[in-house]
Protein backbone atom coordinates (compact mmCIF):
# COMPACT_ATOMS: atom_id res chain seq x y z
CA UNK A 1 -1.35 1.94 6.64
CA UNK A 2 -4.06 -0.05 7.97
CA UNK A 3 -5.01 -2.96 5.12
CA UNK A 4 -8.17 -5.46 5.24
CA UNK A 5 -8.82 -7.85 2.82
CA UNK A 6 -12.27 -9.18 2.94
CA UNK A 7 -14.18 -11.95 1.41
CA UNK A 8 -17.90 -12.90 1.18
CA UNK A 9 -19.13 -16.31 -0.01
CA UNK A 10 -15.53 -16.64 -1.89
CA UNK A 11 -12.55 -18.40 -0.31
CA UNK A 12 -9.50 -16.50 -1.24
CA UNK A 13 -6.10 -18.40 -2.49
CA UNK A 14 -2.87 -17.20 -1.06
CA UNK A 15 -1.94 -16.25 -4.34
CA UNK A 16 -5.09 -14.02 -4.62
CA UNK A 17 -4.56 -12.55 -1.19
CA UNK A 18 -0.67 -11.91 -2.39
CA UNK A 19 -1.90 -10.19 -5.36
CA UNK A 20 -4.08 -7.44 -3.61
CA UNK A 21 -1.27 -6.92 -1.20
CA UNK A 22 1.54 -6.45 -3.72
CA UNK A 23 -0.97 -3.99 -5.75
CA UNK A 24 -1.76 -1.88 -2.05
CA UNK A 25 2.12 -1.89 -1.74
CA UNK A 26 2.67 -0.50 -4.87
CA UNK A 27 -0.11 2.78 -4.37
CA UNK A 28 2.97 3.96 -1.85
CA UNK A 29 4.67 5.07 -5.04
CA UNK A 30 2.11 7.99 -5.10
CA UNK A 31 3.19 9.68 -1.94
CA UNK A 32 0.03 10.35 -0.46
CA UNK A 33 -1.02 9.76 3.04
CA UNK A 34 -3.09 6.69 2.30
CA UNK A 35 -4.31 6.07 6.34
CA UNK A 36 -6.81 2.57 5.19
CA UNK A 37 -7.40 0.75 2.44
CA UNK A 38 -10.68 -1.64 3.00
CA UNK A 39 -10.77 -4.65 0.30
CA UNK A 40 -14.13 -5.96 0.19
CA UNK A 41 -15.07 -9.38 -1.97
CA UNK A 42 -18.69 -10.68 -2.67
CA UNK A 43 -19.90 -13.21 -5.11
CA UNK A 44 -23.14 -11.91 -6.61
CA UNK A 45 -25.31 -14.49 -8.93
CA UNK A 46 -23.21 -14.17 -12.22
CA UNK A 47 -20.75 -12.00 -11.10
CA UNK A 48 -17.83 -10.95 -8.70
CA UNK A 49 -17.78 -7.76 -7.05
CA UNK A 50 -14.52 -6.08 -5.87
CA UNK A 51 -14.41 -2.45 -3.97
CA UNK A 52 -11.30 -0.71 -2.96
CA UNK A 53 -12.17 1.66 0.11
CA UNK A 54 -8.79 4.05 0.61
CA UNK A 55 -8.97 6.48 3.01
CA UNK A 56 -6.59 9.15 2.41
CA UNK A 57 -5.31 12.12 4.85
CA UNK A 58 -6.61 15.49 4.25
CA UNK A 59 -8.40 14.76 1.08
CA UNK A 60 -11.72 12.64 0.49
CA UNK A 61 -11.97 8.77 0.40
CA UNK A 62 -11.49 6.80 -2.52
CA UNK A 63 -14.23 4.43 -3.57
CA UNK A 64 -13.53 2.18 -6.66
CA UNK A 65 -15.98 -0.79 -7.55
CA UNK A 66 -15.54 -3.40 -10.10
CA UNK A 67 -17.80 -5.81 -11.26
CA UNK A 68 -17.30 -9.14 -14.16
CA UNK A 69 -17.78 -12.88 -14.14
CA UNK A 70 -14.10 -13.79 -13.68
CA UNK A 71 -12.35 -12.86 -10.06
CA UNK A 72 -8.99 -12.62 -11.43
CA UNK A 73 -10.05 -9.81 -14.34
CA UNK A 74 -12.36 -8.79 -11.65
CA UNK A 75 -8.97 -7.44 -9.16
CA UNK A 76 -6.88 -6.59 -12.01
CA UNK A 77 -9.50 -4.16 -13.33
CA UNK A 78 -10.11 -2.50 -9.91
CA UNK A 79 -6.89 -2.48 -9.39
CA UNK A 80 -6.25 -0.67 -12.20
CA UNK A 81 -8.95 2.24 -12.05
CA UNK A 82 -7.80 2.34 -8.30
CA UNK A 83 -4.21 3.30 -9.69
CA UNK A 84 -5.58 5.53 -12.12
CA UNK A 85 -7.40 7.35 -9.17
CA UNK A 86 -4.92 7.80 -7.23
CA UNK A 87 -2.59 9.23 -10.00
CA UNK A 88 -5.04 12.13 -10.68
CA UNK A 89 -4.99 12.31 -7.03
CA UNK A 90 -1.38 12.93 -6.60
CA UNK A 91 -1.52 15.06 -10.14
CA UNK A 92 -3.69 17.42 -8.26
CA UNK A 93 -1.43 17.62 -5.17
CA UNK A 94 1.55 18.40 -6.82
CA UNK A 95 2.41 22.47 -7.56
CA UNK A 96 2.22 22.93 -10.83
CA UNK A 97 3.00 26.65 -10.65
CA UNK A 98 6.45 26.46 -9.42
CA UNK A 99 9.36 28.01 -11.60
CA UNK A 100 11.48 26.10 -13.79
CA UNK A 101 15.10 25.60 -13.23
CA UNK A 102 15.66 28.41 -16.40
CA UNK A 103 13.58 31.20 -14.66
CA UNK A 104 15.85 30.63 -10.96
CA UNK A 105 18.63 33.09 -10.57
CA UNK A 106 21.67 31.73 -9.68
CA UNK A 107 23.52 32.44 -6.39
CA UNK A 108 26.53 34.15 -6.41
CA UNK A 109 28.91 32.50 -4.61
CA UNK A 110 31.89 34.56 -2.83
């Protein structure tokens, strides 16, 4: 997975950087084949602007923007909606017309 964190007009902390890396880590729990992700920054006049940009195999990118005066509630917020993306993203994947364990027969063995 290809990552790029971005900033315009905003110096990023380590601590900020380490944060957005630990959260792109953690969309691996979904199991999809997320190819990019593209973390782009920019201070605006009041506020702070922060756009996830995952690019996902066989299915269409994932755009999530954030906007709000405070960086840090700015990331947790996108980061957040991001997750919640991909979740109905994987919810859609998944079969959900496959038979339960009570309707399999069970093999005889000999």
């Amino acid at each position: 997975m290809n990552v790029q964190i971005r900033a315009k007009e905003i110096t990023l902390t380590p601590h900020v950087n380490d944060h957005i890396a630990a959260a792109i880590e953690n969309f691996k729990r979904y199991h999809l084949d997320i190819t990019t992700v593209n973390v782009m920054i920019t201070k605006e006049k009041l506020n702070v602007n922060v756009e996830f940009d995952m690019h996902i195999a066989h299915a269409q990118p994932v755009v999530i923007s954030h906007s709000d005066a405070d960086l840090d509630t700015a990331i947790d917020l996108a980061i957040n909606r991001a997750n919640k993306a991909l979740e109905r993203l994987h919810d859609k994947s998944k079969d959900h017309h496959t038979s339960s364990i009570r309707d399999m027969e069970i093999a005889e063995t000999e």
